[in-house]
C-alpha atoms as a PDB file:
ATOM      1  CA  UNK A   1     -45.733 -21.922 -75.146  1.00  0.00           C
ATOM      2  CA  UNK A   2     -45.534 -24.712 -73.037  1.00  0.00           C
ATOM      3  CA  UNK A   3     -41.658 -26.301 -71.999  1.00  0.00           C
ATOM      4  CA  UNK A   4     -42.211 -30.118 -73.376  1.00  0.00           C
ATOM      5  CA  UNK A   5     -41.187 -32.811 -71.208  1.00  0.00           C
ATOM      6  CA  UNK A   6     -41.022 -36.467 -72.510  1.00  0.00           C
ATOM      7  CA  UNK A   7     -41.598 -39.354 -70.124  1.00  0.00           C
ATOM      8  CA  UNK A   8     -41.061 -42.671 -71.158  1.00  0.00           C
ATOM      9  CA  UNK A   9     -42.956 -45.687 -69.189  1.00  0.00           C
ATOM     10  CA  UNK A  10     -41.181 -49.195 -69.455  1.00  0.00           C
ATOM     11  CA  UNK A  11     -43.025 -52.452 -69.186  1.00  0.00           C
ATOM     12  CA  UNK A  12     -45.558 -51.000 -67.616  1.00  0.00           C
ATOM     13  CA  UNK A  13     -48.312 -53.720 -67.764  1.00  0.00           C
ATOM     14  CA  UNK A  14     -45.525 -55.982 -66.565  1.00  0.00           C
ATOM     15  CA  UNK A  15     -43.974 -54.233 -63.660  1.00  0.00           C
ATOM     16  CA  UNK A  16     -46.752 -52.411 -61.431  1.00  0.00           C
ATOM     17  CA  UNK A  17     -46.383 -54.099 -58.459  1.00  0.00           C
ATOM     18  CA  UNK A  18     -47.672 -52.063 -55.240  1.00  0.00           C
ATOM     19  CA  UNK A  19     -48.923 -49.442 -57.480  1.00  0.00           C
ATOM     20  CA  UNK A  20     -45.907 -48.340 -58.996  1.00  0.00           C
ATOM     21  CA  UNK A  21     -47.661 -46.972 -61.765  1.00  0.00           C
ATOM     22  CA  UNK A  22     -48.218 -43.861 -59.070  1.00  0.00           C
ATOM     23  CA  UNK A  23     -44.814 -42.704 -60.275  1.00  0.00           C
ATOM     24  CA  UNK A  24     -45.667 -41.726 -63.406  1.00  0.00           C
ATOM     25  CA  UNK A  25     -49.050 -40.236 -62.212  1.00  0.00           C
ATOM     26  CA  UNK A  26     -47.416 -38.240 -60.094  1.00  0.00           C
ATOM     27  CA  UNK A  27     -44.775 -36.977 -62.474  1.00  0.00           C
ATOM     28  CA  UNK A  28     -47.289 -36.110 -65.040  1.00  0.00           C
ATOM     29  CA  UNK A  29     -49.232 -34.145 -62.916  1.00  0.00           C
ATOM     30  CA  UNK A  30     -46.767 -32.465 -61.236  1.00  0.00           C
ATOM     31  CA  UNK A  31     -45.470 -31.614 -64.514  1.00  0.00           C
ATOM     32  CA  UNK A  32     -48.292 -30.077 -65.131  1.00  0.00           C
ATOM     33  CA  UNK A  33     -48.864 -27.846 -62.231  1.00  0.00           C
ATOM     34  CA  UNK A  34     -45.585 -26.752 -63.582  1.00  0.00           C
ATOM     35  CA  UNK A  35     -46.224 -25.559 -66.612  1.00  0.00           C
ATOM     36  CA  UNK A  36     -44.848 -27.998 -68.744  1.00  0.00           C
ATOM     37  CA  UNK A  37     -46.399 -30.047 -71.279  1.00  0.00           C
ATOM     38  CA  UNK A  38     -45.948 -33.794 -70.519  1.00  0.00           C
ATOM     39  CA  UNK A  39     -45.326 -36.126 -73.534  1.00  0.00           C
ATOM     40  CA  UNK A  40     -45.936 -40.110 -72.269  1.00  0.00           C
ATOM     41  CA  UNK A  41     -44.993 -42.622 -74.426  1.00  0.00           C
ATOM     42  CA  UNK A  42     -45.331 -46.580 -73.265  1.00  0.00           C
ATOM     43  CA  UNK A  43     -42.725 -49.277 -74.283  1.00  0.00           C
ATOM     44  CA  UNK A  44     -42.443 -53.168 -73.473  1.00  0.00           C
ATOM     45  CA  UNK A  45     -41.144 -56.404 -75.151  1.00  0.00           C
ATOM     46  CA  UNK A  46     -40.029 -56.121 -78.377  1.00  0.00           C
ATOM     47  CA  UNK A  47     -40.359 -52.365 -78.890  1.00  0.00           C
ATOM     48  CA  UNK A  48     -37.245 -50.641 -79.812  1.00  0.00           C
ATOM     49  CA  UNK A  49     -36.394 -47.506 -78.264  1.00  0.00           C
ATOM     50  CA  UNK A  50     -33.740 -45.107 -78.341  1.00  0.00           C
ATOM     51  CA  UNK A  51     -33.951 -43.482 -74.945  1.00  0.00           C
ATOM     52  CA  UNK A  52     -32.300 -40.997 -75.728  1.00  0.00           C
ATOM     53  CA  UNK A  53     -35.475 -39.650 -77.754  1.00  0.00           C
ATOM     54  CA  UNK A  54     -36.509 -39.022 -73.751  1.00  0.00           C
ATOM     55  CA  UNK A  55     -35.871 -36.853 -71.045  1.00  0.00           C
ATOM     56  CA  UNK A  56     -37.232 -38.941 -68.359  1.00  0.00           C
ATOM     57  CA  UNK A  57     -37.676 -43.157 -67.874  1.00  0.00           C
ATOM     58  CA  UNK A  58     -40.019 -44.649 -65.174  1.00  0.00           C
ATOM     59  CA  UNK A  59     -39.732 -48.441 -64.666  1.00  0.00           C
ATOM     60  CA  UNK A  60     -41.717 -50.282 -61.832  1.00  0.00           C
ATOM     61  CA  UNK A  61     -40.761 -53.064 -59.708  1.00  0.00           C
ATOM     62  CA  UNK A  62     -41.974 -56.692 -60.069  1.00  0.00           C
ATOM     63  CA  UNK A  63     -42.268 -60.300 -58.925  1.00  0.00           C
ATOM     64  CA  UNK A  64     -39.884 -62.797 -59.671  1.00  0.00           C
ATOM     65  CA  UNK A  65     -41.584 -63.627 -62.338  1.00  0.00           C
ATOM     66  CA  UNK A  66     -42.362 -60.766 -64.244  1.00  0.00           C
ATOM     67  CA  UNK A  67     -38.719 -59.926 -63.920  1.00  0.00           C
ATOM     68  CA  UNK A  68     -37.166 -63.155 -65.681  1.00  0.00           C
ATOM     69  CA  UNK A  69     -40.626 -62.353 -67.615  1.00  0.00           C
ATOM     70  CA  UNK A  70     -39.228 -59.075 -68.761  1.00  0.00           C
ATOM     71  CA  UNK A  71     -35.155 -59.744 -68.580  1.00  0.00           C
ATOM     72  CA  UNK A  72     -34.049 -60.637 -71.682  1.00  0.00           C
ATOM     73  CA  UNK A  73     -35.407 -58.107 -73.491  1.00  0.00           C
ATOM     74  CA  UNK A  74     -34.162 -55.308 -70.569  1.00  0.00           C
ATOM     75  CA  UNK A  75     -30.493 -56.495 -71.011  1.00  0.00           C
ATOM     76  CA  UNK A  76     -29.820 -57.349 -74.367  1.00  0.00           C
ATOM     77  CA  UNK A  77     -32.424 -55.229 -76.824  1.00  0.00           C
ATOM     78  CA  UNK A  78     -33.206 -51.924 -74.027  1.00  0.00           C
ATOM     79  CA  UNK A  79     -29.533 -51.954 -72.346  1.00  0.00           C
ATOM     80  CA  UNK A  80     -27.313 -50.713 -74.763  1.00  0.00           C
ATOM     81  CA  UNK A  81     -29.624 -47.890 -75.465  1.00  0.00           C
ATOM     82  CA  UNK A  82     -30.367 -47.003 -71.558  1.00  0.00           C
ATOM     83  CA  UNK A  83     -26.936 -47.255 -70.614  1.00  0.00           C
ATOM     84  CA  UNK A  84     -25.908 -44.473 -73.447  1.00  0.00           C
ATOM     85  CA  UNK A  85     -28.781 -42.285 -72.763  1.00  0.00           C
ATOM     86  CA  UNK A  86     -27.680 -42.716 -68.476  1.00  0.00           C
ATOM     87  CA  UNK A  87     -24.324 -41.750 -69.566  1.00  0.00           C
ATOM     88  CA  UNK A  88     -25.456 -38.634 -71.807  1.00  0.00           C
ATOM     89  CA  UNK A  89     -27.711 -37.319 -68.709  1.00  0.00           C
ATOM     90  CA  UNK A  90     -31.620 -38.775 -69.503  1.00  0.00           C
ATOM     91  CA  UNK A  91     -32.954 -39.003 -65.721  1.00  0.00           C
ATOM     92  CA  UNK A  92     -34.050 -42.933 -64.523  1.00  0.00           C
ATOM     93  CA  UNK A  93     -36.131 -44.023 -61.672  1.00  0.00           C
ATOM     94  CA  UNK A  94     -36.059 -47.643 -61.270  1.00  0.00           C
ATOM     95  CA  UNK A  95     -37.759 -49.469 -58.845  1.00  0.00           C
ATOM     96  CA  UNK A  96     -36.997 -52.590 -57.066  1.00  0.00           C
ATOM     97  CA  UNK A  97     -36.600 -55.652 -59.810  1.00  0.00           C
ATOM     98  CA  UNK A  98     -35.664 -52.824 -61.947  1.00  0.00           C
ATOM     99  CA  UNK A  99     -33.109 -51.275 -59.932  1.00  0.00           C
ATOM    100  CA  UNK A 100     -31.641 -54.773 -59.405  1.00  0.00           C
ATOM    101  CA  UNK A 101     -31.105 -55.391 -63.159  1.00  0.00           C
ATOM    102  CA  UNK A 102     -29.358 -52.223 -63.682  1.00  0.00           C
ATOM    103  CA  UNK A 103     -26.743 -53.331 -61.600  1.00  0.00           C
ATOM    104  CA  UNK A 104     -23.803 -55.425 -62.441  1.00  0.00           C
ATOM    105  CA  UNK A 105     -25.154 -58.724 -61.762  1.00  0.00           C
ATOM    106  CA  UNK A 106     -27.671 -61.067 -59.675  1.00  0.00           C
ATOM    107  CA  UNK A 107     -26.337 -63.753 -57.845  1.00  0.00           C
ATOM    108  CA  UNK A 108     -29.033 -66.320 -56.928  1.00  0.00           C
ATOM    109  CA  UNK A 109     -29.517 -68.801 -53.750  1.00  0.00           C
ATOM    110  CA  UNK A 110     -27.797 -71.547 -56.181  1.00  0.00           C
ATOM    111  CA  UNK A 111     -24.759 -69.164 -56.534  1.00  0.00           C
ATOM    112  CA  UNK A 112     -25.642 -68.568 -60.445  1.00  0.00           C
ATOM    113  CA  UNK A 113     -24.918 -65.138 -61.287  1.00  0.00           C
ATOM    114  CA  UNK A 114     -27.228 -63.498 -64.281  1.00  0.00           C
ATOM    115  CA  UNK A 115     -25.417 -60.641 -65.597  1.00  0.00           C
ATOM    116  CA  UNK A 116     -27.255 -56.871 -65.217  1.00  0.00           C
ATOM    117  CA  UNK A 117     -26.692 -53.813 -67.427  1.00  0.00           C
ATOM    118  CA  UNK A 118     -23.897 -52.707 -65.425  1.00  0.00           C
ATOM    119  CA  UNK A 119     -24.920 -48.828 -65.225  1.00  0.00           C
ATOM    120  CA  UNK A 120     -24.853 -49.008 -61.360  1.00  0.00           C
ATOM    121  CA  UNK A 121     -21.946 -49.864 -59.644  1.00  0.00           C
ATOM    122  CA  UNK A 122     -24.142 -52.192 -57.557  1.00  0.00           C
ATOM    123  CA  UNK A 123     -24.786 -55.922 -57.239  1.00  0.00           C
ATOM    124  CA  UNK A 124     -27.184 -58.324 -55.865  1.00  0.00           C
ATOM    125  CA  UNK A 125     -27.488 -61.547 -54.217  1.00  0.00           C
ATOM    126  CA  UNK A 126     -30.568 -63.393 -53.038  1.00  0.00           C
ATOM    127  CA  UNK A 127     -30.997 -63.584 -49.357  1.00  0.00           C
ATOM    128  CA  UNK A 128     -32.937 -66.022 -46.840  1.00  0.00           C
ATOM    129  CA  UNK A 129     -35.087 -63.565 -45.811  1.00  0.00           C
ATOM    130  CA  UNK A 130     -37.477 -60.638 -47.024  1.00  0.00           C
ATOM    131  CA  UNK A 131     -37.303 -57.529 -45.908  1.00  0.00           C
ATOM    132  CA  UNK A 132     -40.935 -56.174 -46.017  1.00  0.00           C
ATOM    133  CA  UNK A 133     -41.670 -53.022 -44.086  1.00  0.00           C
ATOM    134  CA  UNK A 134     -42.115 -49.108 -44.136  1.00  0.00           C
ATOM    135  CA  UNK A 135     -38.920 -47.263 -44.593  1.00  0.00           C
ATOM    136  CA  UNK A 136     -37.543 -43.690 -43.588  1.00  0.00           C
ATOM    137  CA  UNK A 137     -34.499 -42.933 -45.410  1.00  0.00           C
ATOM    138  CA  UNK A 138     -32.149 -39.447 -44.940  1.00  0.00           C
ATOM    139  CA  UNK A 139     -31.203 -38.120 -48.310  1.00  0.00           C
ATOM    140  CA  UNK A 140     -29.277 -35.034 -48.802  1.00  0.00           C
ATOM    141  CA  UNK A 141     -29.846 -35.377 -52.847  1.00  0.00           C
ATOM    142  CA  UNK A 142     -32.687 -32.838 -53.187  1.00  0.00           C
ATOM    143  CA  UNK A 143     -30.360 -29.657 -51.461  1.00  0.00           C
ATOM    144  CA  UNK A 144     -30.285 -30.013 -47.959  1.00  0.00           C
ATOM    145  CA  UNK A 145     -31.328 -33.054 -45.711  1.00  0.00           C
ATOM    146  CA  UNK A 146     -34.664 -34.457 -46.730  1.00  0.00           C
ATOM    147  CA  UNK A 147     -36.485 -37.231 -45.466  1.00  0.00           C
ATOM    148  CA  UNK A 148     -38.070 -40.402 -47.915  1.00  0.00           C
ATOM    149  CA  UNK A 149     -40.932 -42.233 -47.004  1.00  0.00           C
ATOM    150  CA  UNK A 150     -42.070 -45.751 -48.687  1.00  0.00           C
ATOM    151  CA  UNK A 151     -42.354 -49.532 -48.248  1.00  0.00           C
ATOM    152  CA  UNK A 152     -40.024 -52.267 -48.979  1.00  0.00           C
ATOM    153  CA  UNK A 153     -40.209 -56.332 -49.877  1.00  0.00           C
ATOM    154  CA  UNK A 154     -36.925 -57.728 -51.216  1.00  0.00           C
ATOM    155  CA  UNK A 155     -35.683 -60.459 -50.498  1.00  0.00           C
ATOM    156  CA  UNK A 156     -32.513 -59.592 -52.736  1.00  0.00           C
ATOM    157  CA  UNK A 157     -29.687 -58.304 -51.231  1.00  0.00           C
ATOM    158  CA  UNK A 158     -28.597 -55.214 -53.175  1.00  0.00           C
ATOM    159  CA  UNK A 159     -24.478 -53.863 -51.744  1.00  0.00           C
ATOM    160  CA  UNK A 160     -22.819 -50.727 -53.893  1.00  0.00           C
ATOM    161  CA  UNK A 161     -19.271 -50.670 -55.020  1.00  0.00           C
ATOM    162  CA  UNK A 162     -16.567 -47.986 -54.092  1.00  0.00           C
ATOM    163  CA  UNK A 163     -17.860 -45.265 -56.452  1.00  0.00           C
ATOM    164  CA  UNK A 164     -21.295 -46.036 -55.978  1.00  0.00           C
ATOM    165  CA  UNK A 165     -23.228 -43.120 -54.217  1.00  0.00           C
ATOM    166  CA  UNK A 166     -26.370 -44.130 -51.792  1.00  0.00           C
ATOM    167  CA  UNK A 167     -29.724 -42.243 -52.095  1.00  0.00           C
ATOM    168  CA  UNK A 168     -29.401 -41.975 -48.595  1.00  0.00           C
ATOM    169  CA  UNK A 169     -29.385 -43.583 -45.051  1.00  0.00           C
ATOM    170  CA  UNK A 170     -31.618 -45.769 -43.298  1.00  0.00           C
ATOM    171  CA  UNK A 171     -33.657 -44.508 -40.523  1.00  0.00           C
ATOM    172  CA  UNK A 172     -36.033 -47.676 -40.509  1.00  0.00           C
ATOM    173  CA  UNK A 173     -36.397 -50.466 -42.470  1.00  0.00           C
ATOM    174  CA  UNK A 174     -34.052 -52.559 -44.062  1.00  0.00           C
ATOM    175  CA  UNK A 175     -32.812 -50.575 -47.330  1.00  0.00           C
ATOM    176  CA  UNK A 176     -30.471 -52.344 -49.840  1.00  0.00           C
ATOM    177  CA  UNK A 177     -29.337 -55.518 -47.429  1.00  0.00           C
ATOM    178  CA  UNK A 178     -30.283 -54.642 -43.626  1.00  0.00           C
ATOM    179  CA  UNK A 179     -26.628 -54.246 -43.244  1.00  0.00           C
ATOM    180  CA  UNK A 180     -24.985 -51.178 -44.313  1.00  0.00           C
ATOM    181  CA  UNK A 181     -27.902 -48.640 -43.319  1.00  0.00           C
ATOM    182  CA  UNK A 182     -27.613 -47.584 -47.242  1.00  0.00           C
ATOM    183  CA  UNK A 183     -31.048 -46.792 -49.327  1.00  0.00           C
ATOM    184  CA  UNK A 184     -30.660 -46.950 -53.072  1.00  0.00           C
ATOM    185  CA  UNK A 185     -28.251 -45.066 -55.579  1.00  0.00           C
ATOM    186  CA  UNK A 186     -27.830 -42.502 -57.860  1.00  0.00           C
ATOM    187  CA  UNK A 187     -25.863 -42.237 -60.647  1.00  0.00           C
ATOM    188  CA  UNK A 188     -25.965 -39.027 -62.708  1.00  0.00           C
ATOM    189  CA  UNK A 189     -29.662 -38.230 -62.726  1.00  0.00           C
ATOM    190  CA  UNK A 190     -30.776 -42.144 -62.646  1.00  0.00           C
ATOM    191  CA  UNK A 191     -31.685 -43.019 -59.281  1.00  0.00           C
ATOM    192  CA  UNK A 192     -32.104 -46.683 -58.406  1.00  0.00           C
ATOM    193  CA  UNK A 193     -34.322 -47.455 -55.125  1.00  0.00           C
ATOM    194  CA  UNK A 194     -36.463 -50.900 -53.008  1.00  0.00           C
ATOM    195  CA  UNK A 195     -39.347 -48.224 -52.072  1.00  0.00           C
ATOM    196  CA  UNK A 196     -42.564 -48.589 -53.571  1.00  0.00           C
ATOM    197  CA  UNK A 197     -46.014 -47.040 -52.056  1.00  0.00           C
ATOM    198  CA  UNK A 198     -46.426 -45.539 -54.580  1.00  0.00           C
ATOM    199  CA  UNK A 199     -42.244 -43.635 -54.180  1.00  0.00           C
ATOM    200  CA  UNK A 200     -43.147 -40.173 -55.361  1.00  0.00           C
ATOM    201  CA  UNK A 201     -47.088 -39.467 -54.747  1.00  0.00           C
ATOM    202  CA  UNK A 202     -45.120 -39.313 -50.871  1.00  0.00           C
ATOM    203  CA  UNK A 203     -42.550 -37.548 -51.563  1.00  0.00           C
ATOM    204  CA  UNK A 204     -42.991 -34.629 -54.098  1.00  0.00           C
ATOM    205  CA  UNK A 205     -39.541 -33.556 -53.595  1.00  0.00           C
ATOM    206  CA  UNK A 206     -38.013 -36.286 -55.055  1.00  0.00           C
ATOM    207  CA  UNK A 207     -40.715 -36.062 -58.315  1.00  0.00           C
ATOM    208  CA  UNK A 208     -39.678 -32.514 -58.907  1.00  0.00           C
ATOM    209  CA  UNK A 209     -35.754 -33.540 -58.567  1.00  0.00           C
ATOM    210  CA  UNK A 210     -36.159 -35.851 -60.997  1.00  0.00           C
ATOM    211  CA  UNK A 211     -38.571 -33.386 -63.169  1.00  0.00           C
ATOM    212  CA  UNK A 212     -34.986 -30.852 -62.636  1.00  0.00           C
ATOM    213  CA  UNK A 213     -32.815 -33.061 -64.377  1.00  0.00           C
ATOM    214  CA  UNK A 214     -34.756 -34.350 -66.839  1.00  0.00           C
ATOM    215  CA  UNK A 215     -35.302 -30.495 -67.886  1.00  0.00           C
ATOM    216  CA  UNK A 216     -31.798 -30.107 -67.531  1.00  0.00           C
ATOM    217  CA  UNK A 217     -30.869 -32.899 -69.960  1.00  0.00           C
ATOM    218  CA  UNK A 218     -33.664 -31.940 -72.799  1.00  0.00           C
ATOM    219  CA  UNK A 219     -32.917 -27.677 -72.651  1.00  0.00           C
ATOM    220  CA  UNK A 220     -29.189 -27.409 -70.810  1.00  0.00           C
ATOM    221  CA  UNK A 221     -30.339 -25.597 -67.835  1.00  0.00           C
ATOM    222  CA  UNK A 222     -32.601 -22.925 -69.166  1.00  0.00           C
ATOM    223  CA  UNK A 223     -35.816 -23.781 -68.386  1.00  0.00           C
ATOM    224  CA  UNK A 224     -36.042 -24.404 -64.751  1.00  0.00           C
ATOM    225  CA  UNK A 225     -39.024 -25.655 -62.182  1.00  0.00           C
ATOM    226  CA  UNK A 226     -40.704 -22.875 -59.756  1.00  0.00           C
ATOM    227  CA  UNK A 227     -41.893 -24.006 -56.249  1.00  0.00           C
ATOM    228  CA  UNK A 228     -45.373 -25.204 -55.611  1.00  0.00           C
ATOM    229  CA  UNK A 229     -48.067 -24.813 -52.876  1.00  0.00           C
ATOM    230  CA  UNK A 230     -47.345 -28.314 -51.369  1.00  0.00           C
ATOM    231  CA  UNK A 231     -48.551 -27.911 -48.175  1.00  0.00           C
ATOM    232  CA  UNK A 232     -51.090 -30.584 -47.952  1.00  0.00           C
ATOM    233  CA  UNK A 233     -48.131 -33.282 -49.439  1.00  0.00           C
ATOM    234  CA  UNK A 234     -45.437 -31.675 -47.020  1.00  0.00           C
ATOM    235  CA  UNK A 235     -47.909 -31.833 -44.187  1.00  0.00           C
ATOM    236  CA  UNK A 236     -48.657 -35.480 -44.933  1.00  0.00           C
ATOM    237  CA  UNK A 237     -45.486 -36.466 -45.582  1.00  0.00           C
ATOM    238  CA  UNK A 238     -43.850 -34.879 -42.100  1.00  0.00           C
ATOM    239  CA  UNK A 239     -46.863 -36.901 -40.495  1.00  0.00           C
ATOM    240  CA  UNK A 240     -46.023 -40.797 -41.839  1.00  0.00           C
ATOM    241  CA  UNK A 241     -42.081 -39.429 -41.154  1.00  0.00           C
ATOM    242  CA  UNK A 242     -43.580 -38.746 -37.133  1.00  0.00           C
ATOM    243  CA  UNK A 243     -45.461 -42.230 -37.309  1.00  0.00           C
ATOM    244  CA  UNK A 244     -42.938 -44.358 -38.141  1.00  0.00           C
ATOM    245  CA  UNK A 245     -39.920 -42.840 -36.346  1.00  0.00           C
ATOM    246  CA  UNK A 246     -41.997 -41.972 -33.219  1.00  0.00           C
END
């Protein structure tokens, strides 16, 4: 019998924006070619959810708009709820607007700050300038160092408190703020991150990472992921890494 696995996708008619939706593609599948049995539910405005009913929770990135669009609802009916289930071990990717929101707060160009969820020990303020561009980060999360591949545009400036860990460190591109070379956090098994392109159809490693822990949240360890043929994604990947580094 197959090992269930239960992905939950937030908003996701709401925050797709450069094909985001990949993610969860990609962690279906690869579930798959794992042997596990993927359970996908789908939640947005207005539906209550207890995440910790999950083992996994995708959320895209979005536009200024469709973040204000989807805010309210993130903070005050989902946050609670996300911030227990973060706490208790459910693995997160968030991307972009997302990641932003599950900081502390977001301070915009008028200096108002609109409070976040507070699970990262992050902040963000809104800066004069996008950063738009392919990224290479260096990540030692995923056992040894591994590279990232993906593409930024933020113009919010994202900086991480004193306990705050980085996903890893900028080899180009701008990462959180073009200042302090960081790329992202993680927290627990909730990793918060500006790439999009789609993240994880480039970077299988960090899909199966995340698969890991949210295994190790639902069945304590005992059920654990084997290692695929990825030689075609590996090759691919180590070839954008050699294009944009030079």
């Amino acid at each position: 019998m197959r090992a269930e696995i239960r992905i939950l996708s937030l908003y996701p008619e709401i925050l797709n924006i450069y094909g985001d939706r990949g993610n969860l593609i990609t962690l279906v599948q690869r579930a798959r070619w794992h042997g596990l049995e993927p359970v996908v539910t789908e939640a947005s405005i207005g539906d209550p959810v207890d995440f910790r009913r999950y083992d996994l929770v995708a959320i895209g990135g979005g536009q200024d708009r469709e973040q204000k669009l989807i805010a309210a609802d993130f903070k005050d009916e989902k946050g609670p709820s996300l911030a227990e289930a973060v706490r208790e071990g459910v693995a997160v990717l968030a991307v972009c607007g997302a990641y932003q929101l599950m900081g502390k707060y977001y301070r915009t160009a008028q200096g108002e700050e609109i409070p976040g969820l507070g699970i990262f020990d992050a902040w963000t303020e809104a800066g004069s300038r996008r950063m738009i561009g392919d990224v290479v980060v260096e990540t030692d999360l995923l056992g040894g160092t591994r590279t990232l591949v993906g593409f930024e545009n933020h113009s919010g400036r994202t900086f991480l408190g004193p306990s705050a860990r980085p996903l890893g460190r900028v080899l180009r591109g701008h990462g959180n703020n073009g200042e302090d070379g960081h790329e992202g956090i993680v927290h627990r098994s909730a990793v918060g991150t500006y790439l999009h392109g789609s993240l994880l159809p480039k970077n299988p490693h960090l899909a199966d990472w995340l698969l890991q822990r949210a295994l190790d949240y639902r069945y304590g360890g005992s059920v654990r992921l084997g290692r695929l043929d990825d030689e075609f994604e590996e090759r691919a990947h180590a070839a954008m890494v050699r294009r944009l580094l030079g």
